[in-house]
Every structure is written in C-alpha cells, then in structure tokens.
Protein backbone atom coordinates (compact mmCIF):
# COMPACT_ATOMS: atom_id res chain seq x y z
CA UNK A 1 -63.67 52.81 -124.57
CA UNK A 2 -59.74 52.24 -124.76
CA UNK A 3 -58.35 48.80 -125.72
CA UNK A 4 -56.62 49.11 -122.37
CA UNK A 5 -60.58 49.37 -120.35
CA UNK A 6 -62.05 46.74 -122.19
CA UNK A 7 -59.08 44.48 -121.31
CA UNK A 8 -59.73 45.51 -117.47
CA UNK A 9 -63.34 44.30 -118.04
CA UNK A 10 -62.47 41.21 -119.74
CA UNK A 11 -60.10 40.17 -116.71
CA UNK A 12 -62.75 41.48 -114.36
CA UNK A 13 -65.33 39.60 -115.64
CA UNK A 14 -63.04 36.78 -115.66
CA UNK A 15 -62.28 36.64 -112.17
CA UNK A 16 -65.42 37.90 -110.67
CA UNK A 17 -66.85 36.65 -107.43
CA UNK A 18 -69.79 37.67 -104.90
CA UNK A 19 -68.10 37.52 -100.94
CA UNK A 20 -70.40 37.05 -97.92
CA UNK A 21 -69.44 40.64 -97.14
CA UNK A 22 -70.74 41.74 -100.85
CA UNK A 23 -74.13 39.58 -99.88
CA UNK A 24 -74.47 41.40 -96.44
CA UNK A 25 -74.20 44.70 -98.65
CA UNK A 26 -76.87 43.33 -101.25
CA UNK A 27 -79.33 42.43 -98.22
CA UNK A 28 -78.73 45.95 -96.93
CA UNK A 29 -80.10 47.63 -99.89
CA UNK A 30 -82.59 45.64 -101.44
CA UNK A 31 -85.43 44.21 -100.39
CA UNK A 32 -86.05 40.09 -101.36
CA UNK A 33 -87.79 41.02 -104.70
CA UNK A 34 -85.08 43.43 -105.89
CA UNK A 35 -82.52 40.51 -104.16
CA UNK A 36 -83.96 37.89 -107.01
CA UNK A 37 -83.56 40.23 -109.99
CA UNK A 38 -79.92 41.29 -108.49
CA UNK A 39 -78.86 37.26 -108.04
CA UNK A 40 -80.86 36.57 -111.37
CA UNK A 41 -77.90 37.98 -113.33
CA UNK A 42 -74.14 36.46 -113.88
CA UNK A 43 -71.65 36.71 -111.24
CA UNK A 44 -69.83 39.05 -113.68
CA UNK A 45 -72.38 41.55 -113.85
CA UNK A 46 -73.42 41.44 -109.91
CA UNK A 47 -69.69 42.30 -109.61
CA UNK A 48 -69.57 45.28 -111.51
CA UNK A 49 -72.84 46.17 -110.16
CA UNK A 50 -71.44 46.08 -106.47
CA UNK A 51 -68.58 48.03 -107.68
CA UNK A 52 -71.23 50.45 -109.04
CA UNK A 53 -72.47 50.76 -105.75
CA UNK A 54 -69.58 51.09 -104.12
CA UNK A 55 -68.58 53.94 -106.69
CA UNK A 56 -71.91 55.45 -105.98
CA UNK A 57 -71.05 55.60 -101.90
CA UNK A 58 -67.78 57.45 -102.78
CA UNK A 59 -69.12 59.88 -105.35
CA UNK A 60 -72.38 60.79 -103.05
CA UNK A 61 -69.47 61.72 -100.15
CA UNK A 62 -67.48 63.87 -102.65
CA UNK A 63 -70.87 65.45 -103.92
CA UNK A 64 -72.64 67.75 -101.63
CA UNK A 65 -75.84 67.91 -103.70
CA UNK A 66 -77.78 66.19 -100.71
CA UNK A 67 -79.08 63.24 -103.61
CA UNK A 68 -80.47 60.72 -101.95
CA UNK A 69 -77.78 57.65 -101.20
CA UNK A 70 -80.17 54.49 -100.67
CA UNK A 71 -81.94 55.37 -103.85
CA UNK A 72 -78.51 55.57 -105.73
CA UNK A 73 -77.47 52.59 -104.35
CA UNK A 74 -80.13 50.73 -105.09
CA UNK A 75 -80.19 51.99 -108.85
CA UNK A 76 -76.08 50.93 -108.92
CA UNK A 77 -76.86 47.51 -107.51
CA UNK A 78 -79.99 46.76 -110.46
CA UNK A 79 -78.88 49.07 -113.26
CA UNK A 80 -77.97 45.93 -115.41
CA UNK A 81 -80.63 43.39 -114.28
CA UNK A 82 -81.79 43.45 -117.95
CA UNK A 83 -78.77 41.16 -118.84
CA UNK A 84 -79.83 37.91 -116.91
CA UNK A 85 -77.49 35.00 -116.26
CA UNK A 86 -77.22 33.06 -119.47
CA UNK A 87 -78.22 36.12 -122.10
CA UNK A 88 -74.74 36.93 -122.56
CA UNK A 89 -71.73 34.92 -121.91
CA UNK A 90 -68.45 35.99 -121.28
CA UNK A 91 -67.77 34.93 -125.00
CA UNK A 92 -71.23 36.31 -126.11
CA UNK A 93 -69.96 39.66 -124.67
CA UNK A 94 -66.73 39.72 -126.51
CA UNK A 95 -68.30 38.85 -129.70
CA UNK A 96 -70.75 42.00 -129.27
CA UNK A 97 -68.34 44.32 -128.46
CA UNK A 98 -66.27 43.25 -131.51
CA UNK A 99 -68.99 43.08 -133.97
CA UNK A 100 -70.42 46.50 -132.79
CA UNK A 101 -67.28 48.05 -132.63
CA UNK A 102 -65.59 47.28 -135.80
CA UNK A 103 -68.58 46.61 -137.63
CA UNK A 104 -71.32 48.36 -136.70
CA UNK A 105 -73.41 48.39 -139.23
CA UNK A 106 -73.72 44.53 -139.78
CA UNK A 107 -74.08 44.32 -136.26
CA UNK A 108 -77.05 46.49 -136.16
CA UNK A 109 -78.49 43.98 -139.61
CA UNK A 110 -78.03 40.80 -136.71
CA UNK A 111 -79.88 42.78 -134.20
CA UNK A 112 -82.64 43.68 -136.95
CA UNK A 113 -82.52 39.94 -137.80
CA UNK A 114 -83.08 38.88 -134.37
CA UNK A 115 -79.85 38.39 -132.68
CA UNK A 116 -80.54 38.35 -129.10
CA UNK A 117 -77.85 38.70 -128.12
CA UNK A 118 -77.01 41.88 -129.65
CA UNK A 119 -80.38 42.91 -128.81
CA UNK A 120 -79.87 42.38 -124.44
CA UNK A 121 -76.46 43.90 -125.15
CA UNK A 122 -78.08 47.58 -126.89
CA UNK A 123 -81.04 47.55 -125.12
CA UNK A 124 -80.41 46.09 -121.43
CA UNK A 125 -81.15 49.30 -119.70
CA UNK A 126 -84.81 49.39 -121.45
CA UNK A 127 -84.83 45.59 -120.21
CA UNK A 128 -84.23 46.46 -116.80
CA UNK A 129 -86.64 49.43 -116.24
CA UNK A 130 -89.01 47.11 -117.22
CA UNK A 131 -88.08 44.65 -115.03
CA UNK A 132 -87.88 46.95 -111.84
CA UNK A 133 -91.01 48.31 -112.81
CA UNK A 134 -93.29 45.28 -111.99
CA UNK A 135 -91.96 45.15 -108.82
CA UNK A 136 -92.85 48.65 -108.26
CA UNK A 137 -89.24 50.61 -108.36
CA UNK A 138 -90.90 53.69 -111.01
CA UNK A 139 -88.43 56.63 -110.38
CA UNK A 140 -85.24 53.78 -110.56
CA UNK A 141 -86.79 52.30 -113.29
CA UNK A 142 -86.87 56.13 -114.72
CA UNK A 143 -83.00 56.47 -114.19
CA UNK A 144 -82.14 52.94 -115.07
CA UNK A 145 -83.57 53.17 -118.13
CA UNK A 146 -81.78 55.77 -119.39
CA UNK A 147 -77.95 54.92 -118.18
CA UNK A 148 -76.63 54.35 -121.78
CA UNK A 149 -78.39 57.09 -123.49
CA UNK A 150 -76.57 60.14 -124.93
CA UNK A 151 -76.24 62.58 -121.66
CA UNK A 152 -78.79 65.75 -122.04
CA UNK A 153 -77.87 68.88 -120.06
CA UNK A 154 -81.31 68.70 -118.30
CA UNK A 155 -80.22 64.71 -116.94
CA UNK A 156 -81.36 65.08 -113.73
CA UNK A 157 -78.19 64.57 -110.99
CA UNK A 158 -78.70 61.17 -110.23
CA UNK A 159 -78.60 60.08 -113.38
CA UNK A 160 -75.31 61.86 -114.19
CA UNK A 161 -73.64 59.94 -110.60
CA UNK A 162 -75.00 56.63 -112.10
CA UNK A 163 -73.01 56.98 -115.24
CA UNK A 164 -70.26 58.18 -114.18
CA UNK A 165 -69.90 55.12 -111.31
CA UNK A 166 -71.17 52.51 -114.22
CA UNK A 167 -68.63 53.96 -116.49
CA UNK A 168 -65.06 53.68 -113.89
CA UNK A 169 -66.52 50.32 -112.93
C-alpha cells in the first residue's frame, strides 16, 4: 500500500464518525445480532466498513453478474468485526503496520510471542468468520474469512467485489 493510502487511512480513521443516516443504513441490512457485532467494533472500523458497503452498492451496479446485493452488503458491513473496539487503537494500528512493514520478521517473533495485537491485526478475518458463524451467517462467514488471503483464480465473484471495495475504502 503507498505511503500516500496509508496516510488517507490514518486521517480517515482519525476523523471517523457513524451519522443517523449511516445507522438507518446499518438497521437496513442487518438484523439486531449482526447490529451488536457491527457496533461492537471502533467507530474507525464501522466507518470503513460503511464505506465498504457503500463501495459494494456501486460495484454490484457496474457488475452485471446478477451476485446477490443484500448478501454483499451485509459481508461489507461485518467483514472486520474480528477487530473489536479496544483490540487495536488508532496508535496500536500504526505501530502494526510499521513493525510489519519494515520489519517483518520480528513482527511475526511478537505475534509468535503472543502479541495480540499483531495477532487481531493478521488474523481478523479468521476472527470474524468465527464470530458471524455463531450467529448463524455460514456462506458470509465463508467469504469473510478469506478477504485478506492471496486471490486464487477459482475465488468465487463475491469474494473478488469484497476485496476490491475493502481495498479503495
């Protein structure tokens, strides 16, 4: 990711905020127990998560694939509900990214040792399939799970629309 993305994100996160027209979009697509897992996470990350879904509405126009829009959205709105409110601070979130990034290696030894942080940071998408899973959510757990991993050629289409909407939000 360029130096000039990751400073987009930083200010982003910075100035993030949920409106009532945001929450009357949340209560649209998801139901109260995917609502508590949604508001469960910082402010920053239900941002980027609307903006996700938002993303997701514009590329599902543009696509004429017929994929199914509700399940999309509601994928966009929880695919980073395995980063809960307090796992990773702003300042927890800048340390990861500069650790991992220019040095990767003793970042993975912290991980190994039992950084959590680190740990929610790689693995958040694993986190989150789990999470949607006990509430029932199987084939968006399938997707969500998956949203970091290398891309295959056989990803099914959804899964490609999630990334690219996660990745220009």
């Amino acid at each position: 990711m360029s130096c000039f993305r990751r400073i987009l994100q930083f200010i982003r996160a910075v100035t993030a905020r949920v409106t009532v027209d945001d929450g009357k979009y949340i209560s649209a697509h998801l139901n109260a127990e995917e609502q508590k897992l949604f508001f469960a996470m910082s402010i920053a990350d239900q941002a980027h998560s609307l903006r996700t879904a938002y993303k997701i509405e514009r590329l599902v126009i543009e696509d004429k694939r017929g994929v199914d829009k509700e399940f999309l959205i509601r994928c966009a709105l929880l695919h980073d509900v395995g980063r809960k409110a307090g796992d990773l601070t702003i300042r927890g979130k800048i340390f990861v990214v500069l650790i991992t990034t220019f040095a990767p290696r003793f970042a993975e030894r912290l991980e190994l040792n039992g950084n959590s942080k680190l740990y929610v940071y790689h693995h958040h998408a694993e986190l989150g399939a789990q999470k949607i899973q006990r509430i029932g959510l199987f084939k968006e757990a399938k997707i969500i799970a998956k949203h970091h991993a290398p891309p295959k050629p056989d990803d099914p289409l959804e899964l490609k629309l999630l990334r690219m909407a996660d990745n220009g939000s």
